[in-house]
C-alpha atoms as a PDB file:
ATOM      1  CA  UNK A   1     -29.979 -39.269  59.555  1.00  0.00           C
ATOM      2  CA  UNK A   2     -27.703 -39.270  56.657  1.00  0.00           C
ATOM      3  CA  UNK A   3     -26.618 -37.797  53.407  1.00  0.00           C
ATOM      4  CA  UNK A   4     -29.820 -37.485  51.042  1.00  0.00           C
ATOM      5  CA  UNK A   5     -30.194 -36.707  47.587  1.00  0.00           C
ATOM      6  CA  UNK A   6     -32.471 -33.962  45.872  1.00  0.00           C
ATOM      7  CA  UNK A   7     -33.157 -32.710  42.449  1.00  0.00           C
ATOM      8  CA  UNK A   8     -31.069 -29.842  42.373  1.00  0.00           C
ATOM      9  CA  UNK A   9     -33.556 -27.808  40.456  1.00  0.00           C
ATOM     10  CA  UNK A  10     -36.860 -29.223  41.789  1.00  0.00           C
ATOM     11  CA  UNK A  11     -37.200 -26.684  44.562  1.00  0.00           C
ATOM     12  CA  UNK A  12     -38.395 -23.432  42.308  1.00  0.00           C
ATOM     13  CA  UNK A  13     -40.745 -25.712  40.785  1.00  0.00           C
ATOM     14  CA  UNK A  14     -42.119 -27.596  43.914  1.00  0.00           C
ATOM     15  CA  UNK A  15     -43.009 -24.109  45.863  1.00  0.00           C
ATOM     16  CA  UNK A  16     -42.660 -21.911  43.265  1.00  0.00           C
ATOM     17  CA  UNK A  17     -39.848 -20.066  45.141  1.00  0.00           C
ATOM     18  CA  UNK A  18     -36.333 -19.575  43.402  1.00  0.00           C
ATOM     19  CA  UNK A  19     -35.377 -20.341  39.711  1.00  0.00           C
ATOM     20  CA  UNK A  20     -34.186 -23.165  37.889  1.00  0.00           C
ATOM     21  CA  UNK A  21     -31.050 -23.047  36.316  1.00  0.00           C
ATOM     22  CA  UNK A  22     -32.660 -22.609  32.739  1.00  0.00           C
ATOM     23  CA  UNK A  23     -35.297 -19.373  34.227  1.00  0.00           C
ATOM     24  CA  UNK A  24     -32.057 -17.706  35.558  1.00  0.00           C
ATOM     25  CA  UNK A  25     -30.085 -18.487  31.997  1.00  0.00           C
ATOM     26  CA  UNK A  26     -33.005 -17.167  30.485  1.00  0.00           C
ATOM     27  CA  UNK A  27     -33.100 -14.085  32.801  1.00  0.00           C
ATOM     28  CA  UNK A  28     -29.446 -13.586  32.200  1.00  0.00           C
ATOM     29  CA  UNK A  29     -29.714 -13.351  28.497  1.00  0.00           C
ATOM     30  CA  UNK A  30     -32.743 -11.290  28.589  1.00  0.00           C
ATOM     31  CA  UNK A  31     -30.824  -8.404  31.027  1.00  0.00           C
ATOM     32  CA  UNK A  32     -27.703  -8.691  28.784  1.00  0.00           C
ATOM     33  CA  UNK A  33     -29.610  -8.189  25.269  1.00  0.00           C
ATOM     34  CA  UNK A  34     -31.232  -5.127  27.290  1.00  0.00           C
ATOM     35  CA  UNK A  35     -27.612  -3.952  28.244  1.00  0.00           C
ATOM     36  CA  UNK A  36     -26.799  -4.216  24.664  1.00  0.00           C
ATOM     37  CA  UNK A  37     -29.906  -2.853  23.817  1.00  0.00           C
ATOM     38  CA  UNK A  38     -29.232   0.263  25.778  1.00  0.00           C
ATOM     39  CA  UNK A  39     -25.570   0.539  24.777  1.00  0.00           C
ATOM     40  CA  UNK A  40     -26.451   1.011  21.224  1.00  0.00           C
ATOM     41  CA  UNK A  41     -29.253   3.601  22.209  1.00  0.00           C
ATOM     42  CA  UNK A  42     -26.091   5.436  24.164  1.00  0.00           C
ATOM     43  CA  UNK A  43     -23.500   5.679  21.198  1.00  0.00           C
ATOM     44  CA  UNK A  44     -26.493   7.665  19.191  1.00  0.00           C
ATOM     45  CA  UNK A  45     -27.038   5.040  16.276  1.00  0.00           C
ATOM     46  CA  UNK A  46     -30.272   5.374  14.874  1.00  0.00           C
ATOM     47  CA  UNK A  47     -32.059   1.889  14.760  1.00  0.00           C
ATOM     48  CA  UNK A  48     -35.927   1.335  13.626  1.00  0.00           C
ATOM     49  CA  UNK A  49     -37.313  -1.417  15.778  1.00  0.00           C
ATOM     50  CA  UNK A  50     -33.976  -2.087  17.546  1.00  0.00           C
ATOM     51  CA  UNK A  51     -34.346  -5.647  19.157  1.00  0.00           C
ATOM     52  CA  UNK A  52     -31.411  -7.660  20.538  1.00  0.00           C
ATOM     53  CA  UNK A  53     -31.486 -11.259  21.757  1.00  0.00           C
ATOM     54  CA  UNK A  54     -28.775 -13.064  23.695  1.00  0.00           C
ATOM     55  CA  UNK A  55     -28.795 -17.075  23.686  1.00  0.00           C
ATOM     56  CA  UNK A  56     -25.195 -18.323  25.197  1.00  0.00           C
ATOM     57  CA  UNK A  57     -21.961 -16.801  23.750  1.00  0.00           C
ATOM     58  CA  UNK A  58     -24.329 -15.570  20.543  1.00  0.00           C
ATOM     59  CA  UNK A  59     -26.407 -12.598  20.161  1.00  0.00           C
ATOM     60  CA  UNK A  60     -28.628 -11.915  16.957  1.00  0.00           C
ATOM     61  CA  UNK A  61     -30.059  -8.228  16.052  1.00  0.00           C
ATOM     62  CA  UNK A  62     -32.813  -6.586  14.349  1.00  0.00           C
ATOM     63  CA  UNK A  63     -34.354  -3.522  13.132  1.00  0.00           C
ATOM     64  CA  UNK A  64     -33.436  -1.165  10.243  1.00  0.00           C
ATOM     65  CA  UNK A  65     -30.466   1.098  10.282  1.00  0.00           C
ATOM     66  CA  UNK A  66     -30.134   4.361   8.805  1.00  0.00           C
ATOM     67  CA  UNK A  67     -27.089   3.299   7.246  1.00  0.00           C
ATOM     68  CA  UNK A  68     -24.453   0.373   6.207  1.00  0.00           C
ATOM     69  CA  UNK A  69     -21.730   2.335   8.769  1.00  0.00           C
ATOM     70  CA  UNK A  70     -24.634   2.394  11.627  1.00  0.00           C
ATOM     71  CA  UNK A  71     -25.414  -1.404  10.786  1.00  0.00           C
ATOM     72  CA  UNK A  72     -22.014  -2.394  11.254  1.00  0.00           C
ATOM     73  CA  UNK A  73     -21.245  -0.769  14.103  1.00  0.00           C
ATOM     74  CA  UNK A  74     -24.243  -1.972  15.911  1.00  0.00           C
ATOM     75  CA  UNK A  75     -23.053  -5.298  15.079  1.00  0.00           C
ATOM     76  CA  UNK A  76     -19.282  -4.343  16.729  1.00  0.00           C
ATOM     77  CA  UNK A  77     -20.591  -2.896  20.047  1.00  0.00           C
ATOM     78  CA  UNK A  78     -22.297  -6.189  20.385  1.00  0.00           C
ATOM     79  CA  UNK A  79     -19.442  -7.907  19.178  1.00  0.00           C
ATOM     80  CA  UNK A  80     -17.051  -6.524  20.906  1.00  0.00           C
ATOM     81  CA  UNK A  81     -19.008  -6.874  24.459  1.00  0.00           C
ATOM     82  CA  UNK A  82     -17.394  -9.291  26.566  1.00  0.00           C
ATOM     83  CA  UNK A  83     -19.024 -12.831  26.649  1.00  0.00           C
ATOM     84  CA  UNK A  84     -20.126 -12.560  23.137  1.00  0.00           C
ATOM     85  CA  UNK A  85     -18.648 -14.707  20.454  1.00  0.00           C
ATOM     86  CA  UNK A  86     -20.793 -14.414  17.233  1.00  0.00           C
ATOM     87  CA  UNK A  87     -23.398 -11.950  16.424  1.00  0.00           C
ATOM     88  CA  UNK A  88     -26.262 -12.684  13.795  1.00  0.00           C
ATOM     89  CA  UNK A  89     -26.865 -10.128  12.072  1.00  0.00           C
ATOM     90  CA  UNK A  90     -30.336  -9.519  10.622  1.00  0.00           C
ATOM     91  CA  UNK A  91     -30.889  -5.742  10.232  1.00  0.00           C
ATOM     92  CA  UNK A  92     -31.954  -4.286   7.299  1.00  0.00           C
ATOM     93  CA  UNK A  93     -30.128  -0.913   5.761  1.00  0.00           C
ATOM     94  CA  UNK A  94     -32.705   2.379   4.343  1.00  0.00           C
ATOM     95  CA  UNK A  95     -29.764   2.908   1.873  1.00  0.00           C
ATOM     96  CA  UNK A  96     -27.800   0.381   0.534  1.00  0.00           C
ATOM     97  CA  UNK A  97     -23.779   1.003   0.395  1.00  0.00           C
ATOM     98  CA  UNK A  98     -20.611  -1.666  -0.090  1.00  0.00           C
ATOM     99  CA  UNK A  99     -19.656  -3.072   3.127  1.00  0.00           C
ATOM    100  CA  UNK A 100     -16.495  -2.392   4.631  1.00  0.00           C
ATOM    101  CA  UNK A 101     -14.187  -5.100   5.703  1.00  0.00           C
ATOM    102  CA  UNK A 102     -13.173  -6.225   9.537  1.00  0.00           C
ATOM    103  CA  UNK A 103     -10.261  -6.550  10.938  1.00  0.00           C
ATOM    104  CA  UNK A 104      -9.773  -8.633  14.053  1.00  0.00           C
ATOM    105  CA  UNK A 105      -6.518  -6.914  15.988  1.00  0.00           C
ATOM    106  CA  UNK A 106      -3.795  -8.225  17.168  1.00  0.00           C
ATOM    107  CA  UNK A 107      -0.967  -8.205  19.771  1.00  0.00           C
ATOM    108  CA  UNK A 108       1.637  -5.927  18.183  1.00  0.00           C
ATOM    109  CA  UNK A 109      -1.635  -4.169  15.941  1.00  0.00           C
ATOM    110  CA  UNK A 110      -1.540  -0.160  15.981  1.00  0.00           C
ATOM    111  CA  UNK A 111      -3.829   1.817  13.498  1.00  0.00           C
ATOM    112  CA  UNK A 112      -0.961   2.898  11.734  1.00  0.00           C
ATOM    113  CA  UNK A 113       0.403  -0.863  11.019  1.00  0.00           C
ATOM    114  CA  UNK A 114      -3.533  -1.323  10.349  1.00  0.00           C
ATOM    115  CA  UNK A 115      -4.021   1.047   8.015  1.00  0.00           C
ATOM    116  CA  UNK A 116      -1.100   0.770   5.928  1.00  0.00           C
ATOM    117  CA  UNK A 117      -1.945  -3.274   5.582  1.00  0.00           C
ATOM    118  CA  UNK A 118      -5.245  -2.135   3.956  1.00  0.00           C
ATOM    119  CA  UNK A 119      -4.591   1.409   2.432  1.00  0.00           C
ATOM    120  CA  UNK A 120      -0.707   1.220   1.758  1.00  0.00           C
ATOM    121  CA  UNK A 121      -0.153   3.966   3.674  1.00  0.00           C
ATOM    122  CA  UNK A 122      -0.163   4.433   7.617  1.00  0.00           C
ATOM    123  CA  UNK A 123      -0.604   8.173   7.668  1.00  0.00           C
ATOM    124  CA  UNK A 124      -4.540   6.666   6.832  1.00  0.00           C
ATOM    125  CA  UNK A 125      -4.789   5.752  10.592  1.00  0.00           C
ATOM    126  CA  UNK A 126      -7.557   8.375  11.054  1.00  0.00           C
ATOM    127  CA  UNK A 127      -9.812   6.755   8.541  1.00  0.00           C
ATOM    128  CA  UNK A 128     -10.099   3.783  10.405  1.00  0.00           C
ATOM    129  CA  UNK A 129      -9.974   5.901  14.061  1.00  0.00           C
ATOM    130  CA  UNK A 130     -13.252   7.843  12.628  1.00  0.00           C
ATOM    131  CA  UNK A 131     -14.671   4.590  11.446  1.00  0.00           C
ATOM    132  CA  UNK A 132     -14.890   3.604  14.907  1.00  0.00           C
ATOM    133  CA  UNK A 133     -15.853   6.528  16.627  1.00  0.00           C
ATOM    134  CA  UNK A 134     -17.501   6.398  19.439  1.00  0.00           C
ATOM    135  CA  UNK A 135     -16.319   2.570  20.397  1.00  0.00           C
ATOM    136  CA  UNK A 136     -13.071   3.978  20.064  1.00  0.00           C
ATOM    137  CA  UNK A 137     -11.894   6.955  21.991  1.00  0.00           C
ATOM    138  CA  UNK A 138      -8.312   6.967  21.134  1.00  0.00           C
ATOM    139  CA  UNK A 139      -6.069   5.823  18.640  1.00  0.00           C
ATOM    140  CA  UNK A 140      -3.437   4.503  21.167  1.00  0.00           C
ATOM    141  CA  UNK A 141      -6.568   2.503  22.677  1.00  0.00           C
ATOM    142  CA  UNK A 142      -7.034  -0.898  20.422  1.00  0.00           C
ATOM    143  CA  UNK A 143      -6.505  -3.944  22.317  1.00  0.00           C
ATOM    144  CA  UNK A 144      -6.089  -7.489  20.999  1.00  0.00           C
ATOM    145  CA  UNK A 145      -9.352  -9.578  19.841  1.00  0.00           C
ATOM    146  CA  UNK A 146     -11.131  -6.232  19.105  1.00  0.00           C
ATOM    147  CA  UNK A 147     -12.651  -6.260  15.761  1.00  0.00           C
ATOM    148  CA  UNK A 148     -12.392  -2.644  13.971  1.00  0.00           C
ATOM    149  CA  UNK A 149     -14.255  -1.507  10.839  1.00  0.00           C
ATOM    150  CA  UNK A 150     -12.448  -0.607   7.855  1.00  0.00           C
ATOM    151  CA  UNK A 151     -14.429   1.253   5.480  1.00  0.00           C
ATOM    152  CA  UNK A 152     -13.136   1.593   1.416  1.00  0.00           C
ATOM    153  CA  UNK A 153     -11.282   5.365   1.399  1.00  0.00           C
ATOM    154  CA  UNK A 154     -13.763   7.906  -0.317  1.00  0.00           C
ATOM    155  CA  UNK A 155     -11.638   9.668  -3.687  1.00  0.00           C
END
């Protein structure tokens, strides 16, 4: 006997034992939108019809926030989960309000440096530290590729 060739994926389908490679890709996505899913439950926001899909490196979301802050950070806990590169974001808002702007962080990035870039002054470090709340936990505890929301300062 020798060395003999198969179809590697053949076998779940032949006796219906096993997965392909697409059912457990599939299966994959499914268990990391519902990991998603229940992170966002976890952090509080309140999100009508929450659903969550994962397809690769992209995840798109749905439902209706309570508000623009809740919508956007939705979008940055799935964002800022490891293994996701772009997130589509298709929620709707009860209550319309101006976005605030990202800011993807750097090596060398501290909310101080942060703030002062966008408000002129670095003693505004707890605007965007509140603005993150509860992804972030500390202000000492940004780390590069994280994507922070900066909201407009309130007169």
């Amino acid at each position: 006997m020798g060395l003999f060739s198969f179809i590697k994926n053949a076998g779940a389908k032949v006796f219906g034992i096993g997965k392909t490679t697409e059912e457990e890709s599939a299966e994959a996505a499914r268990e990391k939108a519902s990991k998603l899913t229940n992170a966002v439950e976890t952090l509080g926001f309140k999100v009508l019809d929450l659903n969550i899909e994962v397809s690769g490196d992209s995840a798109t979301v749905w439902g209706q926030a309570n508000s623009q802050e809740t919508r956007e950070k939705v979008v940055l806990v799935i964002g800022n989960t490891a293994g996701i590169a772009s997130v589509d974001d298709r929620m709707t808002v009860e209550i319309q309000e101006p976005e605030a702007q990202f800011h993807t962080v750097v090596k060398g990035d501290y909310l101080s440096k942060i703030a002062k870039k966008y408000y002129g002054n670095a003693m505004k470090y707890p605007v965007i530290f509140e603005a993150n709340k509860p992804m972030l936990t500390d202000p000492d505890k940004i780390y590069p590729g994280q994507v922070l929301r900066i909201p407009a300062l309130k007169d």
